[in-house]
C-alpha atoms as a PDB file:
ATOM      1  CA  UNK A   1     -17.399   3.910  -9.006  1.00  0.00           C
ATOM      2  CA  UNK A   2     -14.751   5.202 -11.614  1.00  0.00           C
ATOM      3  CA  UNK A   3     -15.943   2.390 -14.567  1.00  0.00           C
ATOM      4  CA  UNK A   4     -12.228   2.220 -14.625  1.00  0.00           C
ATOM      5  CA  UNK A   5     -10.014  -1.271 -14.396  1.00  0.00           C
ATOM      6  CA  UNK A   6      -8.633  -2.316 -11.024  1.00  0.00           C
ATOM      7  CA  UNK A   7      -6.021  -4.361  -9.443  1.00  0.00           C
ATOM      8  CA  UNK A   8      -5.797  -5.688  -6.277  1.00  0.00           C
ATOM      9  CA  UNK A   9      -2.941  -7.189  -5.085  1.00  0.00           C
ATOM     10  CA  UNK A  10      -2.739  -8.920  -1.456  1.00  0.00           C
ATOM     11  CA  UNK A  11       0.744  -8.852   0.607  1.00  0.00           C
ATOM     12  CA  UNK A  12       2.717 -10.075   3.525  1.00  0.00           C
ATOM     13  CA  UNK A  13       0.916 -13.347   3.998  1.00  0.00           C
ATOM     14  CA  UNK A  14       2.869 -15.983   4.363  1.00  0.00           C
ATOM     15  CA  UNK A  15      -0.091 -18.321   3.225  1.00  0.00           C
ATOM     16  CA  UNK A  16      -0.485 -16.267   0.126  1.00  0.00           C
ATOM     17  CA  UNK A  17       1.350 -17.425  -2.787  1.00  0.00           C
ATOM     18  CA  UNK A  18       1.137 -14.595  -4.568  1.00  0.00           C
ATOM     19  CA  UNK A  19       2.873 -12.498  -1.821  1.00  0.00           C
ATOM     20  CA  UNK A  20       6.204 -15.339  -2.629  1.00  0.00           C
ATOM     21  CA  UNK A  21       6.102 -14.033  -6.734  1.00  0.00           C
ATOM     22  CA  UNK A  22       5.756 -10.322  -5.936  1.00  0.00           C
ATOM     23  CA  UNK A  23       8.686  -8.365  -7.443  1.00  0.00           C
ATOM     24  CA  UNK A  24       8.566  -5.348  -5.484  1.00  0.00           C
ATOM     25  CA  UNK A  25      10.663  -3.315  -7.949  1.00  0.00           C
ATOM     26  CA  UNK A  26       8.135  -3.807 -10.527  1.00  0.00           C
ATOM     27  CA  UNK A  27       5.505  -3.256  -8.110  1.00  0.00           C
ATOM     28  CA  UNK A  28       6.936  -0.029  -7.143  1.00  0.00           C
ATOM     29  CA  UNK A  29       7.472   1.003 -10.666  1.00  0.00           C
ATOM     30  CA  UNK A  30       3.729   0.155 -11.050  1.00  0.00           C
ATOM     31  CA  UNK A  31       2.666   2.142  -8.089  1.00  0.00           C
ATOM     32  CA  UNK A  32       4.829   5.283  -9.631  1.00  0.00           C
ATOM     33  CA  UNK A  33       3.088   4.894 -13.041  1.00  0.00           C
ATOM     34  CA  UNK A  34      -0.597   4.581 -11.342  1.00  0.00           C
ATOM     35  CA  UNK A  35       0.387   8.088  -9.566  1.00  0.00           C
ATOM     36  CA  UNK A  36       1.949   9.492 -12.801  1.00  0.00           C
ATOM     37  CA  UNK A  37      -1.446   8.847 -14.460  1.00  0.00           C
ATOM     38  CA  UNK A  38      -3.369  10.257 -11.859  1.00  0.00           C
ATOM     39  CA  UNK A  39      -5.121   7.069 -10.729  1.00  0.00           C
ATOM     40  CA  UNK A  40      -7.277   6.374  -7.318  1.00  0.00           C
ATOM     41  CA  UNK A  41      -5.265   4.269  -4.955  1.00  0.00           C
ATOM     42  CA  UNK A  42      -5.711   2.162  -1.021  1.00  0.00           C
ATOM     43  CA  UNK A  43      -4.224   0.281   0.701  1.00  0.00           C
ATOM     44  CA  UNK A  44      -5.064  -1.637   3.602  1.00  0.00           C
ATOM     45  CA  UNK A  45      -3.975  -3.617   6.915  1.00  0.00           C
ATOM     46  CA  UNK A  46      -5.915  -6.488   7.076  1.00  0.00           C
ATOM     47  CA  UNK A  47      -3.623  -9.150   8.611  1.00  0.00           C
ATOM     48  CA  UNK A  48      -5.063 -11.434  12.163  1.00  0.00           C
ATOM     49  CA  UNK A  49      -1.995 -13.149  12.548  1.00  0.00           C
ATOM     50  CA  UNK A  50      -0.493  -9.781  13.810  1.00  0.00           C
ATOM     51  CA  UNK A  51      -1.197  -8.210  16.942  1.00  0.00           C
ATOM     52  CA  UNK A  52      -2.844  -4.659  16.617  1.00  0.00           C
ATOM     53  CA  UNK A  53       0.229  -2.941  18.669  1.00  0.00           C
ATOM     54  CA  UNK A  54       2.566  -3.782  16.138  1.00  0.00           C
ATOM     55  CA  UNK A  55       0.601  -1.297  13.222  1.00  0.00           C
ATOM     56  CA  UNK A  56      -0.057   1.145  16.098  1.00  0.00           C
ATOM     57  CA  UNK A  57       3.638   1.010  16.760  1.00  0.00           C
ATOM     58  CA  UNK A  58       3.795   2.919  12.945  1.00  0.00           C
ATOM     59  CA  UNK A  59       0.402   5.034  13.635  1.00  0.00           C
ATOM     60  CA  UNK A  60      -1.662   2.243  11.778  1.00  0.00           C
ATOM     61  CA  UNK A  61      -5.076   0.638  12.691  1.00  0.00           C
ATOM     62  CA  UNK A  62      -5.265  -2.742  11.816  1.00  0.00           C
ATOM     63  CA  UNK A  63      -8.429  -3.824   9.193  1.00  0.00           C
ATOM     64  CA  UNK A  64      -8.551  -0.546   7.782  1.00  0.00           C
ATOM     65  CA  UNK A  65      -8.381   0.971   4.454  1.00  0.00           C
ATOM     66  CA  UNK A  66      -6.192   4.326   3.753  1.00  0.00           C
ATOM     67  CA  UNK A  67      -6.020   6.540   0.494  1.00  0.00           C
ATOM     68  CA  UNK A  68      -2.701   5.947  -1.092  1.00  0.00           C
ATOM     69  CA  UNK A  69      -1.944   9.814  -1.960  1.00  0.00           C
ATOM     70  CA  UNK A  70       1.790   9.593  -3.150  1.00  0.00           C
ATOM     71  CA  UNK A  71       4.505   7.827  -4.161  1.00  0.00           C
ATOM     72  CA  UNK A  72       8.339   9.238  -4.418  1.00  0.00           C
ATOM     73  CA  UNK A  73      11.715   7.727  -4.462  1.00  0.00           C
ATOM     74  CA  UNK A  74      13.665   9.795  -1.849  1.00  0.00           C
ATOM     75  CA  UNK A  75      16.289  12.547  -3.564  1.00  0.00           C
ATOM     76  CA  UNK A  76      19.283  10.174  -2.553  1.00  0.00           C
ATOM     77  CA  UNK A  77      17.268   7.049  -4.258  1.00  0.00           C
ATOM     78  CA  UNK A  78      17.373   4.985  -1.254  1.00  0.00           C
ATOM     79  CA  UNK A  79      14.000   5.301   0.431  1.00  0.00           C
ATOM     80  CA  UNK A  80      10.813   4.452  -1.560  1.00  0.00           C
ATOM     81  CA  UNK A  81       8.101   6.540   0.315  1.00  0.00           C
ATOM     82  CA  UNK A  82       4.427   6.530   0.327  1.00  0.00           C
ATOM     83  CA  UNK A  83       1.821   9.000   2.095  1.00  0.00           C
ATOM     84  CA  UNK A  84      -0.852   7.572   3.623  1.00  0.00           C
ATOM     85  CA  UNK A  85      -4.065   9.357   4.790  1.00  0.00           C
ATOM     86  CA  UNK A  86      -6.785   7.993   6.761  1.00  0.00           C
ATOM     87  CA  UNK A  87     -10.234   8.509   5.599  1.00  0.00           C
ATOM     88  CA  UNK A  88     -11.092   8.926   9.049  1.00  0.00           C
ATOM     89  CA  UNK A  89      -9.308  11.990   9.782  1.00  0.00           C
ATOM     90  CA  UNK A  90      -7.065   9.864  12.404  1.00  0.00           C
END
């Protein structure tokens, strides 16, 4: 336990109205800040209305948490990337 603050913030649900008021610029602004400052960062895939071949199909598990390492814009600005890595060593 850091002592510090946190935010969660729960996505792609389509029952989640939160997920409807997200504005994923400022999100990713946030996200690029956090990293800036150095701060611990997960994510997770936690969704049962998906079937667990369609996170494999991008190397994901399905209910499982991942350390968000970094965050970058891609040199031509298009692409907004994020490294994963799985605690599990998977």
């Amino acid at each position: 336990v850091t002592g510090s603050p946190c935010e969660t913030l729960i996505l792609g649900r389509s029952n989640n109205p939160d997920d409807k008021n997200v504005d994923h610029d400022q999100l990713w602004l946030k996200l690029l800040g956090a990293r800036s400052q150095r701060f611990l960062m997960c994510a997770m895939c936690s969704n049962n209305s998906i079937r667990r071949e369609e996170f494999e199909r991008f190397g994901l598990l399905n209910i499982h948490a991942y350390s968000l390492q970094d965050v970058r814009t891609s040199r031509d600005g298009k692409h907004r990337l994020v490294k994963l890595r799985n605690p599990w060593g998977g």
